[in-house]
N, C-alpha and C. Protein backbone atom coordinates (compact mmCIF):
# COMPACT_ATOMS: atom_id res chain seq x y z
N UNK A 1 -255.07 -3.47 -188.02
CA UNK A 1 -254.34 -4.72 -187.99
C UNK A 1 -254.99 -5.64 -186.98
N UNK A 2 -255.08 -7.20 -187.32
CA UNK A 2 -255.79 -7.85 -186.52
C UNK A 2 -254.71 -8.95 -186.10
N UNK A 3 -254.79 -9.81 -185.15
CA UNK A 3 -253.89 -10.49 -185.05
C UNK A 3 -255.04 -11.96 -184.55
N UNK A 4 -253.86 -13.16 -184.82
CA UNK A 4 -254.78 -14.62 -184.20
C UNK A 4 -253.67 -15.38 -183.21
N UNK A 5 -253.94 -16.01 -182.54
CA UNK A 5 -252.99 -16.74 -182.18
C UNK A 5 -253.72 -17.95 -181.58
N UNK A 6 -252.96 -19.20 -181.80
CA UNK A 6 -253.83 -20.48 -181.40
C UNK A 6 -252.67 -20.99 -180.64
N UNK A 7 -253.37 -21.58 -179.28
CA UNK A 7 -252.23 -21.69 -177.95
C UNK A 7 -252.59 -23.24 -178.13
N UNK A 8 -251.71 -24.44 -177.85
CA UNK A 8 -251.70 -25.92 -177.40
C UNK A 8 -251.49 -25.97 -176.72
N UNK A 9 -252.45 -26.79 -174.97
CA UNK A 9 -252.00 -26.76 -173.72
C UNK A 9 -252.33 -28.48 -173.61
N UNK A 10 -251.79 -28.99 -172.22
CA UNK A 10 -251.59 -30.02 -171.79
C UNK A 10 -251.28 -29.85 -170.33
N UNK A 11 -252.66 -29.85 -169.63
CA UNK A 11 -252.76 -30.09 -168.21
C UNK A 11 -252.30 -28.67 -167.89
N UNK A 12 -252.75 -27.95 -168.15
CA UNK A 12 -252.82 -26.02 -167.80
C UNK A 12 -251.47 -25.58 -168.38
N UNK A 13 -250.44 -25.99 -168.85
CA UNK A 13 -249.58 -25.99 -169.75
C UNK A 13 -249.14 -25.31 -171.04
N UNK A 14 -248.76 -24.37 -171.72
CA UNK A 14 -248.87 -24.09 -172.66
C UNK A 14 -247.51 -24.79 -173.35
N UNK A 15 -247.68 -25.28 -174.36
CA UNK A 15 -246.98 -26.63 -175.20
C UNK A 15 -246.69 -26.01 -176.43
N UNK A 16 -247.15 -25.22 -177.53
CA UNK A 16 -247.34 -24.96 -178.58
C UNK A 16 -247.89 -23.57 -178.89
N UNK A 17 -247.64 -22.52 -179.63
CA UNK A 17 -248.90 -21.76 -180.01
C UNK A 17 -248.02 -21.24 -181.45
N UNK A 18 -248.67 -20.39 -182.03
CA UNK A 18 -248.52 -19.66 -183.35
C UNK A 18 -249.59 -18.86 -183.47
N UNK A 19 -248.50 -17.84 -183.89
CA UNK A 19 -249.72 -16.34 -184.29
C UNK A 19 -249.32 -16.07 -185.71
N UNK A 20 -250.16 -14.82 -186.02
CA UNK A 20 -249.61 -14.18 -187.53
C UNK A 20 -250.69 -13.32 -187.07
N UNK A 21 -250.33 -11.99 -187.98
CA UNK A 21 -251.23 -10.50 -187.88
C UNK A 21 -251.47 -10.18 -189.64
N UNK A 22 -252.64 -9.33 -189.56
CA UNK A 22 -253.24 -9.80 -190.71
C UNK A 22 -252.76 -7.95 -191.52
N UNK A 23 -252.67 -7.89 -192.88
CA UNK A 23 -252.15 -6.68 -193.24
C UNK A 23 -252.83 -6.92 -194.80
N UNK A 24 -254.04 -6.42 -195.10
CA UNK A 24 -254.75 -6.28 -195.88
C UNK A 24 -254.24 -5.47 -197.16
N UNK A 25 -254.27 -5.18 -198.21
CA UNK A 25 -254.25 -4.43 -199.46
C UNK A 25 -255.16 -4.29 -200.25
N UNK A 26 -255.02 -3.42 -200.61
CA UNK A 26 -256.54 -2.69 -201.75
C UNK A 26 -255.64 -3.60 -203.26
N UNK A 27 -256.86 -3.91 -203.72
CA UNK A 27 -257.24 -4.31 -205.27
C UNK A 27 -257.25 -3.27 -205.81
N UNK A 28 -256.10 -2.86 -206.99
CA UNK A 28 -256.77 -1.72 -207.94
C UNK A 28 -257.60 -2.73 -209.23
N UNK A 29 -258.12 -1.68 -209.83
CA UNK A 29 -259.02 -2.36 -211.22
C UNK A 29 -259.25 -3.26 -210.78
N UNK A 30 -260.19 -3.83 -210.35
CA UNK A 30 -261.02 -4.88 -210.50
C UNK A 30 -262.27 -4.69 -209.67
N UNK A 31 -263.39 -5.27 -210.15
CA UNK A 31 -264.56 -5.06 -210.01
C UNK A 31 -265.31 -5.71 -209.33
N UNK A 32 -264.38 -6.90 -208.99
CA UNK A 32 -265.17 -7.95 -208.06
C UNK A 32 -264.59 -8.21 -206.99
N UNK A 33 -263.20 -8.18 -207.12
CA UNK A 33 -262.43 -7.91 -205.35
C UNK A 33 -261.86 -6.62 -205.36
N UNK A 34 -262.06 -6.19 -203.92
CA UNK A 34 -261.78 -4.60 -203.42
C UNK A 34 -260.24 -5.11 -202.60
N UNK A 35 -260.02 -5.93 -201.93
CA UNK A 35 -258.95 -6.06 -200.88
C UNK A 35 -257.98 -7.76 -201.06
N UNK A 36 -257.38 -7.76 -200.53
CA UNK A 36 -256.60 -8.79 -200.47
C UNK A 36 -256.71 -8.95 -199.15
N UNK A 37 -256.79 -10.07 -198.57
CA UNK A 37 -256.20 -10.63 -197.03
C UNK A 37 -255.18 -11.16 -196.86
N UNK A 38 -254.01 -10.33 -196.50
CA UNK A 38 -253.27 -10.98 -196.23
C UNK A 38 -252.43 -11.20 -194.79
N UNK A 39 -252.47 -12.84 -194.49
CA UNK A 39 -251.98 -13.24 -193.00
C UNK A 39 -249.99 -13.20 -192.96
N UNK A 40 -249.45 -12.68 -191.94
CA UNK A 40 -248.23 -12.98 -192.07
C UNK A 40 -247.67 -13.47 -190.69
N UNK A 41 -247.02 -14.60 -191.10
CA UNK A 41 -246.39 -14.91 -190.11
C UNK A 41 -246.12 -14.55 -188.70
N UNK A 42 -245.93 -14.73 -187.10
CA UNK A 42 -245.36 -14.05 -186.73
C UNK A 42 -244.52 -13.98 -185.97
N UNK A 43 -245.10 -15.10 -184.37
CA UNK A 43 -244.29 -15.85 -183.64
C UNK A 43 -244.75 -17.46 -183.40
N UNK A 44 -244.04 -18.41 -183.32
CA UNK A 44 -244.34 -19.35 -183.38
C UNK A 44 -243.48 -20.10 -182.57
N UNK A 45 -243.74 -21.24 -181.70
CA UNK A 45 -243.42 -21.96 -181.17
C UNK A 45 -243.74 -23.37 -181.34
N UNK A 46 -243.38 -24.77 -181.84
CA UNK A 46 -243.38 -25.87 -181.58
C UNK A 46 -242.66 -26.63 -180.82
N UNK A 47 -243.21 -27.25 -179.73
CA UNK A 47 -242.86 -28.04 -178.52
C UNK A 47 -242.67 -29.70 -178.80
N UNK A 48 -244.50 -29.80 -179.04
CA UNK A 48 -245.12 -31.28 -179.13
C UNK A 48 -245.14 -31.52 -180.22
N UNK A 49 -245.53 -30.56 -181.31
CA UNK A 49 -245.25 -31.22 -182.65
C UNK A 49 -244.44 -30.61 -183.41
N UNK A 50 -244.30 -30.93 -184.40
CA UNK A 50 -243.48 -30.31 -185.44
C UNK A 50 -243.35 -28.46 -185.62
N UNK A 51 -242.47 -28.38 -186.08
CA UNK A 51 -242.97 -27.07 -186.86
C UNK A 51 -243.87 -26.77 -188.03
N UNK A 52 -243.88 -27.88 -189.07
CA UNK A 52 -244.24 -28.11 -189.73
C UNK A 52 -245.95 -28.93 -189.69
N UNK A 53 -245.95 -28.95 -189.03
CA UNK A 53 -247.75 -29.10 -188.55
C UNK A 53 -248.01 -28.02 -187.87
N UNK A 54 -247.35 -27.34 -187.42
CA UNK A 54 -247.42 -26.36 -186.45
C UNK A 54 -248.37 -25.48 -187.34
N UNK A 55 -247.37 -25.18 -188.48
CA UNK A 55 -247.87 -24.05 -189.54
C UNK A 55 -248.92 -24.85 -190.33
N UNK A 56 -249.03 -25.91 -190.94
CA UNK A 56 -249.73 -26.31 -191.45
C UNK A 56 -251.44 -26.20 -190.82
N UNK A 57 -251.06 -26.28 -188.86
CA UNK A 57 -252.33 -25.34 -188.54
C UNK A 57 -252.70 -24.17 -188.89
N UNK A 58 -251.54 -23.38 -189.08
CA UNK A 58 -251.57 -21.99 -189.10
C UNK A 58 -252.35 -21.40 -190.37
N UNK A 59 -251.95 -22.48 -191.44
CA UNK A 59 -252.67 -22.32 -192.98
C UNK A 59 -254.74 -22.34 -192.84
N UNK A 60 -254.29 -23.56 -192.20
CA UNK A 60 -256.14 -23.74 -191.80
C UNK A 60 -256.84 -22.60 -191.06
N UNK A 61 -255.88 -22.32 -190.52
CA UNK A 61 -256.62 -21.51 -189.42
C UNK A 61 -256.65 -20.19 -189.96
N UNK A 62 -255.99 -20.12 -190.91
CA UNK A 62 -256.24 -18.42 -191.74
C UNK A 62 -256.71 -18.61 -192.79
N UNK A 63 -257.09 -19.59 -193.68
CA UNK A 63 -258.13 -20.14 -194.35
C UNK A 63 -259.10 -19.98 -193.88
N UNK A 64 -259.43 -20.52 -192.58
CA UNK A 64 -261.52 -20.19 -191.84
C UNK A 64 -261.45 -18.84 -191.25
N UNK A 65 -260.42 -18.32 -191.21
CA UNK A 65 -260.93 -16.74 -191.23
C UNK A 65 -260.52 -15.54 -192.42
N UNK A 66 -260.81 -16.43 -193.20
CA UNK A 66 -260.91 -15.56 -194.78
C UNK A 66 -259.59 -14.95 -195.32
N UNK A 67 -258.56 -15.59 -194.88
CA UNK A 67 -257.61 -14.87 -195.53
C UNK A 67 -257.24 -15.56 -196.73
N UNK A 68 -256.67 -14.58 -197.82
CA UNK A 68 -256.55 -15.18 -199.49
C UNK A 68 -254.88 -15.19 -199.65
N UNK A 69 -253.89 -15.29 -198.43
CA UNK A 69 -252.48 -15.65 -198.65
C UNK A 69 -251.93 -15.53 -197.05
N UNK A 70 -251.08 -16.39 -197.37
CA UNK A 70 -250.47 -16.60 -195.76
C UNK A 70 -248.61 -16.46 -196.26
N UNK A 71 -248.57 -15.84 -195.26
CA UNK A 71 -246.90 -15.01 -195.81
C UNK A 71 -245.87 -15.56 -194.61
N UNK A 72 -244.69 -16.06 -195.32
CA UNK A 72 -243.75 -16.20 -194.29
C UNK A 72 -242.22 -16.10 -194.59
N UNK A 73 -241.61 -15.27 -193.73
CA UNK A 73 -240.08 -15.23 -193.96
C UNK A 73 -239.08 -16.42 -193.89
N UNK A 74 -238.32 -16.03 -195.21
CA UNK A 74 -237.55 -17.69 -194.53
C UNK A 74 -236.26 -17.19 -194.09
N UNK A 75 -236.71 -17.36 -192.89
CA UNK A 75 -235.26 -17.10 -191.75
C UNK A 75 -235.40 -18.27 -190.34
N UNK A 76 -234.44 -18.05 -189.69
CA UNK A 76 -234.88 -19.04 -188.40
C UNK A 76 -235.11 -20.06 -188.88
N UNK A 77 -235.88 -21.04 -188.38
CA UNK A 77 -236.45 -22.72 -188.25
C UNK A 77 -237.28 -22.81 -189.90
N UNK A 78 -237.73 -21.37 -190.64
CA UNK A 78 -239.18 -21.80 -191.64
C UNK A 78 -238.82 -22.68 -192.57
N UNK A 79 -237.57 -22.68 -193.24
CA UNK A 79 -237.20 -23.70 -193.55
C UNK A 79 -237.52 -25.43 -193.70
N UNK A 80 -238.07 -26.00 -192.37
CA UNK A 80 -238.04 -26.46 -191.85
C UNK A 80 -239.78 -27.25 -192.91
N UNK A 81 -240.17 -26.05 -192.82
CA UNK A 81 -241.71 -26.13 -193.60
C UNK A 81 -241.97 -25.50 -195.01
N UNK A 82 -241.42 -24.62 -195.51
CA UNK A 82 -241.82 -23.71 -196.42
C UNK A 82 -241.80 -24.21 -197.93
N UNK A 83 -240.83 -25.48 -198.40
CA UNK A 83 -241.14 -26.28 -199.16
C UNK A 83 -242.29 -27.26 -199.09
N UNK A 84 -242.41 -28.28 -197.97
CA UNK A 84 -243.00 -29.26 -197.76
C UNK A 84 -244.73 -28.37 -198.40
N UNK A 85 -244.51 -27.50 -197.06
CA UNK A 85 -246.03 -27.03 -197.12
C UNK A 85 -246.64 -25.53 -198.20
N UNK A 86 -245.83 -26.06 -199.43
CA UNK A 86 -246.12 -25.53 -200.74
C UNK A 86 -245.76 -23.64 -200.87
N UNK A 87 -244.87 -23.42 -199.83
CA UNK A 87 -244.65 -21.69 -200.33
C UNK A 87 -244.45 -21.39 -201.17
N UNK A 88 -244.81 -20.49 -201.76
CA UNK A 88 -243.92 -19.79 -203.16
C UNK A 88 -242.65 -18.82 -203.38
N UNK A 89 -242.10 -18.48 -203.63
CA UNK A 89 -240.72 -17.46 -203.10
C UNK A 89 -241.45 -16.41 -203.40
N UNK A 90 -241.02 -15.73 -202.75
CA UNK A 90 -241.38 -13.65 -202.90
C UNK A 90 -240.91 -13.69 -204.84
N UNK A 91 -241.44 -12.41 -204.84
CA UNK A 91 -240.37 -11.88 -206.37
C UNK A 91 -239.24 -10.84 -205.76
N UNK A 92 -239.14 -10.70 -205.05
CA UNK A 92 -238.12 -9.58 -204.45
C UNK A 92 -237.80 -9.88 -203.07
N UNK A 93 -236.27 -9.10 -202.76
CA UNK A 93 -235.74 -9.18 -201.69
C UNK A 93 -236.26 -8.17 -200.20
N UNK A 94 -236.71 -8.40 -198.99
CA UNK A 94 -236.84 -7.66 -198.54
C UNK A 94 -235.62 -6.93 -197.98
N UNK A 95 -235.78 -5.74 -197.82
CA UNK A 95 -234.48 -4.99 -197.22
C UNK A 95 -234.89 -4.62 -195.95
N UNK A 96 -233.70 -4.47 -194.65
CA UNK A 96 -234.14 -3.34 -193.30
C UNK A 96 -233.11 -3.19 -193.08
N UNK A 97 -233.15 -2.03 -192.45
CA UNK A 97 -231.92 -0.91 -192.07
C UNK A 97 -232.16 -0.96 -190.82
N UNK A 98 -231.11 -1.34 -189.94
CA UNK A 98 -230.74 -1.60 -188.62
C UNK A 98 -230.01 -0.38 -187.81
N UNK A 99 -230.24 0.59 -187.52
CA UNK A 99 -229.51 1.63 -187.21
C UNK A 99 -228.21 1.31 -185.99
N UNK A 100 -227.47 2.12 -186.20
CA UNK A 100 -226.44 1.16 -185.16
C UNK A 100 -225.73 0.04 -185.17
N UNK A 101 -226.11 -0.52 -185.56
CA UNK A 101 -225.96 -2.62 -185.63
C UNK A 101 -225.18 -2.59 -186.77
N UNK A 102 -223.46 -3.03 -186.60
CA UNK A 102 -222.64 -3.61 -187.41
C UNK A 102 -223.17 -5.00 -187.48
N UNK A 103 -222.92 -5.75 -188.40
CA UNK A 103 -222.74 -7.16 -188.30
C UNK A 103 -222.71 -8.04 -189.45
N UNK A 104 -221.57 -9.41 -189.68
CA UNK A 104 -221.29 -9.35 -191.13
C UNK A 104 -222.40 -10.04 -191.87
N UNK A 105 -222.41 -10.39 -193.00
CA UNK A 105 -223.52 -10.92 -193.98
C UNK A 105 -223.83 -12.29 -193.23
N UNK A 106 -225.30 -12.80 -192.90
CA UNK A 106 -225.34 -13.98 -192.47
C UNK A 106 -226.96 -14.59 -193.39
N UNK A 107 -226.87 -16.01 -192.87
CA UNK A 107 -227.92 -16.80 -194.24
C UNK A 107 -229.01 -16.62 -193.36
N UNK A 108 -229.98 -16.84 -193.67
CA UNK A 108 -231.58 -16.67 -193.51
C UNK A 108 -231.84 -17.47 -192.53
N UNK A 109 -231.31 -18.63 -192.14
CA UNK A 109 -231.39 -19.80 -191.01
C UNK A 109 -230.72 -19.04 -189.31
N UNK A 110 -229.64 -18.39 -189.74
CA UNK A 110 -229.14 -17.79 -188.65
C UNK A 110 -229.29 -16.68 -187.93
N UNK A 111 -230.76 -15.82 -188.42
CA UNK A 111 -231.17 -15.09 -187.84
C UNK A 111 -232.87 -15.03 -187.70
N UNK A 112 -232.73 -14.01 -186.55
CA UNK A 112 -234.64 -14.32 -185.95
C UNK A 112 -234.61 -12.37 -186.36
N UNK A 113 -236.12 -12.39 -186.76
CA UNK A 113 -236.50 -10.64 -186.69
C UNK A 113 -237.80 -10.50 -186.13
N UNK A 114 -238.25 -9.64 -185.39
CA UNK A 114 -239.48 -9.61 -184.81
C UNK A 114 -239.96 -7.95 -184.78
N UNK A 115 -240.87 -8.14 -185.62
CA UNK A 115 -241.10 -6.45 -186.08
C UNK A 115 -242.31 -5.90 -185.08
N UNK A 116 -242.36 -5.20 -184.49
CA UNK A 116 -242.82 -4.31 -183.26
C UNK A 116 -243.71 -3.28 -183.97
């Protein structure tokens, strides 16, 4: 697993940054691509600009390092970008099992997950 992260500073400052970690897959049958690149989301912060430029760096910036899809959950703030800046919906729901943790059904905006 590889990870990127691009920091925005202002006068020794850190203002901005966004990461995503990269989680590759094998190609079956096919003869001309072996792997998929794929970038996912991970932590992100916008200060000075948008969120939505924020990521729109984030696209470029995993574009010049060869990745062939950039993945993001829509929970928290993504919203914010994930239409504008052309996402596609999953075909399926992701599931996680929280051990311990009651808590009642809530929408995708009202919660943050950060996978370790």
């Amino acid at each position: 697993m590889a990870a990127s992260v691009l920091v925005r500073e202002e006068n020794g400052k850190v203002t901005d940054f966004l990461s995503f970690y990269s989680l590759p897959s094998s190609v079956l049958g096919n003869d001309k691509h072996k792997t998929l690149y794929a970038a996912y989301s991970y932590y992100n912060v916008a200060n000075t600009v948008s969120l939505k430029q924020l990521m729109s760096d984030a696209l470029v910036l995993a574009k010049q390092k060869g990745y062939d899809v950039f993945n993001a959950l829509n929970l928290m703030d993504n919203n914010e970008f994930l239409e504008d800046l052309k996402f596609g919906r999953g075909d399926g729901d992701l599931q996680y099992y929280l051990y311990n943790w009651k808590c009642p059904f809530m929408e995708p905006q009202d919660m943050g997950l950060v996978l370790l």
